[in-house]
Every structure is written in structure tokens, then in C-alpha cells.
C-alpha atoms as a PDB file:
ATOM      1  CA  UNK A   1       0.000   0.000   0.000  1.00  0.00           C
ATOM      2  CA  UNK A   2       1.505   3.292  -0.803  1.00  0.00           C
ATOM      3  CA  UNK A   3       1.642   5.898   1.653  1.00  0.00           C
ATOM      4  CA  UNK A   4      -0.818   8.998   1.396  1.00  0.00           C
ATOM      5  CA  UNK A   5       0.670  12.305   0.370  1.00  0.00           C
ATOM      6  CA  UNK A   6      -1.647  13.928   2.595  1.00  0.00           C
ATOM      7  CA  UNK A   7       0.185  14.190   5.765  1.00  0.00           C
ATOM      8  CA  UNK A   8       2.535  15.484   3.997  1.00  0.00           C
ATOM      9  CA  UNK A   9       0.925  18.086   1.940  1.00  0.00           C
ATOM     10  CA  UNK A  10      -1.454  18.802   5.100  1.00  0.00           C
ATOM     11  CA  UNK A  11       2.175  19.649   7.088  1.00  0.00           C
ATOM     12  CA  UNK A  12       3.410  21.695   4.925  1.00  0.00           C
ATOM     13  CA  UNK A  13      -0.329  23.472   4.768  1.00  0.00           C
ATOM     14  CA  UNK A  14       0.183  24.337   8.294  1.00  0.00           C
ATOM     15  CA  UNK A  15       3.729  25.479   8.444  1.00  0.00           C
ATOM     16  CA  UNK A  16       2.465  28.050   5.748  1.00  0.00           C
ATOM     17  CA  UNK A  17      -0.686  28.967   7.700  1.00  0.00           C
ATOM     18  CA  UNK A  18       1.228  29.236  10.852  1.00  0.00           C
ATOM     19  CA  UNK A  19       4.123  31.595   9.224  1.00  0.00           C
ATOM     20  CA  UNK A  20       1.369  33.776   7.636  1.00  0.00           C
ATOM     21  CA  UNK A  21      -0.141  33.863  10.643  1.00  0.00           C
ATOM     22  CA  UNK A  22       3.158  34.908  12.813  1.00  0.00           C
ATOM     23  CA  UNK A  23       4.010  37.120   9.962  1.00  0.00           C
ATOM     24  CA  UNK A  24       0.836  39.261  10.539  1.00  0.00           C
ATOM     25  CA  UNK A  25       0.779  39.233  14.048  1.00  0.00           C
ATOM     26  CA  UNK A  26       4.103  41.058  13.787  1.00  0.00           C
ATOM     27  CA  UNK A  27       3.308  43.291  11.196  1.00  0.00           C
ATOM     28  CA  UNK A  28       0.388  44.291  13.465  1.00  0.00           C
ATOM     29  CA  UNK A  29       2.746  44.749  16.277  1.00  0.00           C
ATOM     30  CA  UNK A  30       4.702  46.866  14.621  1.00  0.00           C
ATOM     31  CA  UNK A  31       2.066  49.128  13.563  1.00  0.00           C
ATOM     32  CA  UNK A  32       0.940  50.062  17.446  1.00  0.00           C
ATOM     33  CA  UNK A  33       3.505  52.708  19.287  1.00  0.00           C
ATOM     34  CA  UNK A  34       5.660  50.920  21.816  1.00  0.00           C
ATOM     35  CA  UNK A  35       5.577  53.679  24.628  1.00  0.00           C
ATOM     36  CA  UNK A  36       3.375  56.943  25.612  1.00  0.00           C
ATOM     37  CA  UNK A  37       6.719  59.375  24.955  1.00  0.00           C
ATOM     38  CA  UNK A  38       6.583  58.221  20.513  1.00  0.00           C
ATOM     39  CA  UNK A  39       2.985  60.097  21.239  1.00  0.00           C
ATOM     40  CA  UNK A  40       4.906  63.333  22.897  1.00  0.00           C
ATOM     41  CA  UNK A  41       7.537  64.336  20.084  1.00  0.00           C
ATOM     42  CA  UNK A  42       7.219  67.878  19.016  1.00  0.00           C
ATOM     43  CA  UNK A  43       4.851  68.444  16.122  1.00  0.00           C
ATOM     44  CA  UNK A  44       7.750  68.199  13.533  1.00  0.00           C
ATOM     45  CA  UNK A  45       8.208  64.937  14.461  1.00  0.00           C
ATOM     46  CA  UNK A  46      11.801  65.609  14.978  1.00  0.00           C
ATOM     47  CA  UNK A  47      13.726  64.916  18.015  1.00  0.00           C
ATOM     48  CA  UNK A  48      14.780  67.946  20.048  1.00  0.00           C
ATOM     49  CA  UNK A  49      18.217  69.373  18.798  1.00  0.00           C
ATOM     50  CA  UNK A  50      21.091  71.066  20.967  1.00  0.00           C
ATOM     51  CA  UNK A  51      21.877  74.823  19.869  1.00  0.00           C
ATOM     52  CA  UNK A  52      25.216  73.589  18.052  1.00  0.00           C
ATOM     53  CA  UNK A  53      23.575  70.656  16.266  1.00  0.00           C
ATOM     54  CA  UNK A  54      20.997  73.416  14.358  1.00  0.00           C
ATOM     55  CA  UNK A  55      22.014  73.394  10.318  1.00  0.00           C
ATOM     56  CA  UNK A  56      20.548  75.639   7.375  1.00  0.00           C
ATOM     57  CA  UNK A  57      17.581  72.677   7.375  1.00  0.00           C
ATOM     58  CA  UNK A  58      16.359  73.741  10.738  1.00  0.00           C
ATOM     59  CA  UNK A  59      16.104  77.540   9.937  1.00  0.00           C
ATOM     60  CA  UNK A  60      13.939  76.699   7.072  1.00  0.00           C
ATOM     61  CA  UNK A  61      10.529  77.743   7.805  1.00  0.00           C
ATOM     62  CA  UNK A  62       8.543  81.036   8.915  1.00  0.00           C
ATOM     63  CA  UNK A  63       9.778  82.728  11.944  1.00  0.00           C
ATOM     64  CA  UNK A  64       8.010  85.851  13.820  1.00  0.00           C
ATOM     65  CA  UNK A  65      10.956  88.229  15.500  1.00  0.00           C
ATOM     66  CA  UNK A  66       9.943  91.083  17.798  1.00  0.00           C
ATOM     67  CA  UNK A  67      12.841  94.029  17.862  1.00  0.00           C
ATOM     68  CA  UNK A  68      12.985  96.126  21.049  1.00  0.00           C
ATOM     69  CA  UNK A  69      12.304  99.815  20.286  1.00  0.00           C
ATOM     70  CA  UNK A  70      15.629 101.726  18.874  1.00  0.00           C
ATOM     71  CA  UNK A  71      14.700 104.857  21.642  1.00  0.00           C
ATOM     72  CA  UNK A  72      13.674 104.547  25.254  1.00  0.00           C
ATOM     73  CA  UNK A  73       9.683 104.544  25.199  1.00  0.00           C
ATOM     74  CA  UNK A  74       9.309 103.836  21.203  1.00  0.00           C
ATOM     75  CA  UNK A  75       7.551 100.634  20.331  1.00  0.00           C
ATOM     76  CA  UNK A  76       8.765  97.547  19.579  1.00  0.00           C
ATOM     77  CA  UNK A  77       8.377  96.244  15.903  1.00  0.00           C
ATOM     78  CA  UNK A  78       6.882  92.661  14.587  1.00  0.00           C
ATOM     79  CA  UNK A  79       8.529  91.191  11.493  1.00  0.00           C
ATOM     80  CA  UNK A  80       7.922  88.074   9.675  1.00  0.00           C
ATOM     81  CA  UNK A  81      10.675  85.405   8.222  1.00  0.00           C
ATOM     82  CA  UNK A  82      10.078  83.090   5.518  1.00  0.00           C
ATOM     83  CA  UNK A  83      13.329  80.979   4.985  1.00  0.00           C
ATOM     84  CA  UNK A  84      13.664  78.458   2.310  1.00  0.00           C
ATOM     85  CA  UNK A  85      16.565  76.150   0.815  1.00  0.00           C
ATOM     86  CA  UNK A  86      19.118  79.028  -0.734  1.00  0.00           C
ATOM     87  CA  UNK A  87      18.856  77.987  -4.490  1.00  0.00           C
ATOM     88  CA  UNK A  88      23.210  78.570  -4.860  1.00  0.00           C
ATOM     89  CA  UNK A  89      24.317  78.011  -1.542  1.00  0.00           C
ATOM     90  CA  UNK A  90      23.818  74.651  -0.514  1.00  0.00           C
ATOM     91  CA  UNK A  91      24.199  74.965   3.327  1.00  0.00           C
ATOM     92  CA  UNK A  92      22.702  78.515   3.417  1.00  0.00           C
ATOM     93  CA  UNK A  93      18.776  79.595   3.380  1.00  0.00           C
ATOM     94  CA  UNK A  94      17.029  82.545   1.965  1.00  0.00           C
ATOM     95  CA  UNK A  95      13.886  84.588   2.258  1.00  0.00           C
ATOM     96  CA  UNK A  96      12.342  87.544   3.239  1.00  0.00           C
ATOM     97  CA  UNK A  97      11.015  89.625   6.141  1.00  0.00           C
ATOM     98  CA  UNK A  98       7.704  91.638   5.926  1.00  0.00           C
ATOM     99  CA  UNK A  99       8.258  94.657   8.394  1.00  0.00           C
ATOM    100  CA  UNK A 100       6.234  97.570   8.981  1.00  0.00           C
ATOM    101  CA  UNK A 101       4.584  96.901   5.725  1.00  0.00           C
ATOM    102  CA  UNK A 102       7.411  96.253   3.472  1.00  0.00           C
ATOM    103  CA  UNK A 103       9.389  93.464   2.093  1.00  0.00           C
ATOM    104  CA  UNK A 104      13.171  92.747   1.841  1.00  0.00           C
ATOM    105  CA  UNK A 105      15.483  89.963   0.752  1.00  0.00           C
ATOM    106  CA  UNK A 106      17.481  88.170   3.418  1.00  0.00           C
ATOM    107  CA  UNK A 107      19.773  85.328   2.896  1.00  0.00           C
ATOM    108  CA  UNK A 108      22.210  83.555   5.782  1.00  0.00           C
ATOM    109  CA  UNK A 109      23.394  80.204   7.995  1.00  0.00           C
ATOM    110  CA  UNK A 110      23.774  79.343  11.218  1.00  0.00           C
ATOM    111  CA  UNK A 111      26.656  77.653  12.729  1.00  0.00           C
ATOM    112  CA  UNK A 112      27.534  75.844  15.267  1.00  0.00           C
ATOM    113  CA  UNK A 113      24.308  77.500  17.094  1.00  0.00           C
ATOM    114  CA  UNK A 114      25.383  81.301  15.573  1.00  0.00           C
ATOM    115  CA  UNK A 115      22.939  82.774  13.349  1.00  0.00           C
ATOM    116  CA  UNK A 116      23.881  85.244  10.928  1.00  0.00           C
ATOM    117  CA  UNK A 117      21.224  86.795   8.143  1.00  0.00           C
ATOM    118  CA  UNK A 118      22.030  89.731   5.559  1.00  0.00           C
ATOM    119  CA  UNK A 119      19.063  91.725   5.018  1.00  0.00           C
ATOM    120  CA  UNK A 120      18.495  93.576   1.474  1.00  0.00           C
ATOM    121  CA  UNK A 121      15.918  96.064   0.762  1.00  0.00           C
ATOM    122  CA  UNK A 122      16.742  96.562  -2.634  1.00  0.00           C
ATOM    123  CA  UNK A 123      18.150  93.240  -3.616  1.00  0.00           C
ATOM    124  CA  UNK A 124      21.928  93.822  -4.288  1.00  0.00           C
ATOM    125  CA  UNK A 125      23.652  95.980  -1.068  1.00  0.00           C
ATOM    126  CA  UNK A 126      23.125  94.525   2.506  1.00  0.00           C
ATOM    127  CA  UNK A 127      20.689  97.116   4.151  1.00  0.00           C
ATOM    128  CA  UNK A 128      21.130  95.212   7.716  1.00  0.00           C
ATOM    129  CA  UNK A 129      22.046  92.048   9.412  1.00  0.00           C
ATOM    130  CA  UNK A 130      20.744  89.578  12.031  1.00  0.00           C
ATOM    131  CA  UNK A 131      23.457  88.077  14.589  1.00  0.00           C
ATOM    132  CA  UNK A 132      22.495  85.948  16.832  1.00  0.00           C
ATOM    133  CA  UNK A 133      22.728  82.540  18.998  1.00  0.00           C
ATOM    134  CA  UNK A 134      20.232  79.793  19.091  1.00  0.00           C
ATOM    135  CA  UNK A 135      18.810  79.559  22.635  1.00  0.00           C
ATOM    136  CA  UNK A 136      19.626  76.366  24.517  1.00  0.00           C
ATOM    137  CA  UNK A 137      17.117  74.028  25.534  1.00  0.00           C
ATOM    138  CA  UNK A 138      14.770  75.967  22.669  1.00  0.00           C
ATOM    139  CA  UNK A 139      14.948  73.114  20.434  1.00  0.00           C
ATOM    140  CA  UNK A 140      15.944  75.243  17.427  1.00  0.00           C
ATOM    141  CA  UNK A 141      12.774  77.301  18.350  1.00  0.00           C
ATOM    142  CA  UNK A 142      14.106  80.213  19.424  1.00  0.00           C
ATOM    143  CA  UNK A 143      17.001  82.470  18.636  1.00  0.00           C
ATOM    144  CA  UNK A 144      18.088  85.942  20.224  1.00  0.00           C
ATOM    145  CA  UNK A 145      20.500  88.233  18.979  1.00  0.00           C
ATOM    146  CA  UNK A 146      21.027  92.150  17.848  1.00  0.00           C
ATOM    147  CA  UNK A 147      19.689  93.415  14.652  1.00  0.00           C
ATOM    148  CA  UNK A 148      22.137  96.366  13.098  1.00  0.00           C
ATOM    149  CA  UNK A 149      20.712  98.671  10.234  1.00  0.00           C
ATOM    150  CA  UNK A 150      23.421  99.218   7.617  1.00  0.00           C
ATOM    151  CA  UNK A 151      22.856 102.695   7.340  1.00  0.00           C
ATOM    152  CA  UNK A 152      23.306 103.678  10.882  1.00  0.00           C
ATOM    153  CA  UNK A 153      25.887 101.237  12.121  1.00  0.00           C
ATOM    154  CA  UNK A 154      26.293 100.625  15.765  1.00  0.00           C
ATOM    155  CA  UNK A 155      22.825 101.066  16.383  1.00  0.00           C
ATOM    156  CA  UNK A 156      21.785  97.614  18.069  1.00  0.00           C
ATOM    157  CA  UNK A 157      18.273  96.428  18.351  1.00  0.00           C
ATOM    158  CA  UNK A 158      17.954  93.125  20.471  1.00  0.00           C
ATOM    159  CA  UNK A 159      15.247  90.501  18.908  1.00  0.00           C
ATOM    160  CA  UNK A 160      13.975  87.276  19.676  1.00  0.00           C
ATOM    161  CA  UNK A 161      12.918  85.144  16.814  1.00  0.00           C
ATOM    162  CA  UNK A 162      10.637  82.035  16.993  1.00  0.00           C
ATOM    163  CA  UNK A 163       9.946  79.384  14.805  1.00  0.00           C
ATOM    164  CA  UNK A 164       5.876  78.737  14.047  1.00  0.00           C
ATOM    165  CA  UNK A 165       4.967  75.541  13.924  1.00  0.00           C
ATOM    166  CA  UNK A 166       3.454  74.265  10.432  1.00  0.00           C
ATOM    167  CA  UNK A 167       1.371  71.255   9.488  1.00  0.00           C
ATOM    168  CA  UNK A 168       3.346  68.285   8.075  1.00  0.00           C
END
């Protein structure tokens, strides 16, 4: 009598059932977070960097900055930075700022936690820069430094600039 092929087609059944079986068990592990704290990043998504870690990557994105008044009892002024990959510099970003109702070019890096931007109203000369440190323990979310207008040198005004946060 010749032995059936069934046991042996009815083993090799299971082992297939039981590996597509283990397989999606673990694929539906894998799908549900493994702790509270992958539920508590920031909203980037992105882990928390130190000051000297920040790069060009991390500036890109739109930052409000608040300038302390130039004179004693004058108010402070509100501008808004849009910073994008810098299309010729490849570790550099560039942008603008809206202030007081107008528009200029700025373009700059940060290093080693030291921000530096050169502000352009018309384009070609540098009408004013940004220098400034990352703040640590911000994240890369804040950054405080002097602003200096080109065209009256040595005057300082201290800002604070803040990264928004933006939908991913």
C-alpha cells in the first residue's frame, strides 16, 4: 500500500498557515507605538536638537521676531521670516522679512548654534544684518541676537525670533 501524500501536503499546509499567521501578528505589532513618549515628540516629528547641532535645514521655515524699540519709550516692531533652501548656496537659506509693511530679501546660515542673516531692501547691497545665537534648551525654536541697520551702524536692536509651527 503506498503511503498517502496527505500528511505530507497537510504539514506543509500548516507550516504556511502558521508563518502567515506569525508574519501578521508582527506586522500588526509593529504598527501600534511601543511607549506613551513616541505620542509626545514635538509636532515636527523631529527629536529635540542642541543649539550647536541646528544646520541651514532647521532655519527653514517662517519665523516671527519682535525688535525692542531703537529709543527709550518707542515701540517695539513685529517682522515676519520666511526661509527656504538658498537655491546657490547649498548649506545657506534665503527669504524675506515683511516689516512695517514692506518686504526685503534676506539670505544667511547658522553655525555651530550662531545665526547670521544679511538683510536687502533693494536686492543687491546689505541694508542690515541679524546676529544671533540659538537659545539652549529651545529646540531650534528660538534664537536671540542684535539686529544692526546698515545705514546707521552701531545702532543695536535686540530681537527674539521664533519658529511657528506648520502642518506636516
Amino acid at each position: 500500500m503506498r503511503p498517502s501524500a496527505f500528511p505530507m501536503h497537510f504539514k506543509a499546509h500548516a507550516l504556511r498557515t502558521g508563518a502567515t499567521t506569525v508574519a501578521l501578528i508582527l506586522i500588526a505589532i509593529s504598527a501600534c507605538p511601543t511607549s506613551a513618549s513616541s505620542q509626545t515628540k514635538p509636532q515636527s516629528g523631529a527629536a529635540c536638537i542642541a543649539a550647536v547641532d541646528m544646520t541651514h535645514q532647521h532655519l527653514q521655515g517662517r519665523w516671527t521676531a519682535e525688535l525692542q524699540a531703537a529709543a527709550p519709550g518707542a515701540p517695539s516692531t513685529q517682522a515676519l521670516l520666511q526661509l527656504g533652501p538658498h537655491p546657490e548656496l547649498a548649506q545657506s537659506v534665503r527669504g524675506t522679512v515683511q516689516r512695517d509693511g514692506k518686504t526685503a530679501l534676506v539670505s544667511g546660515d547658522v553655525d555651530d548654534g550662531d545665526l547670521t542673516l544679511e538683510e536687502s531692501v533693494n536686492g543687491t547691497n546689505i541694508s542690515a544684518t541679524w546676529t544671533g545665537r540659538v537659545v539652549d534648551g529651545s529646540c531650534g525654536k528660538e534664537i536671540r541676537g542684535t539686529w544692526n541697520n546698515a545705514s546707521t551702524p552701531n545702532t543695536l536692536q535686540p530681537f527674539v525670533m521664533r519658529k511657528q509651527a506648520t502642518w506636516q
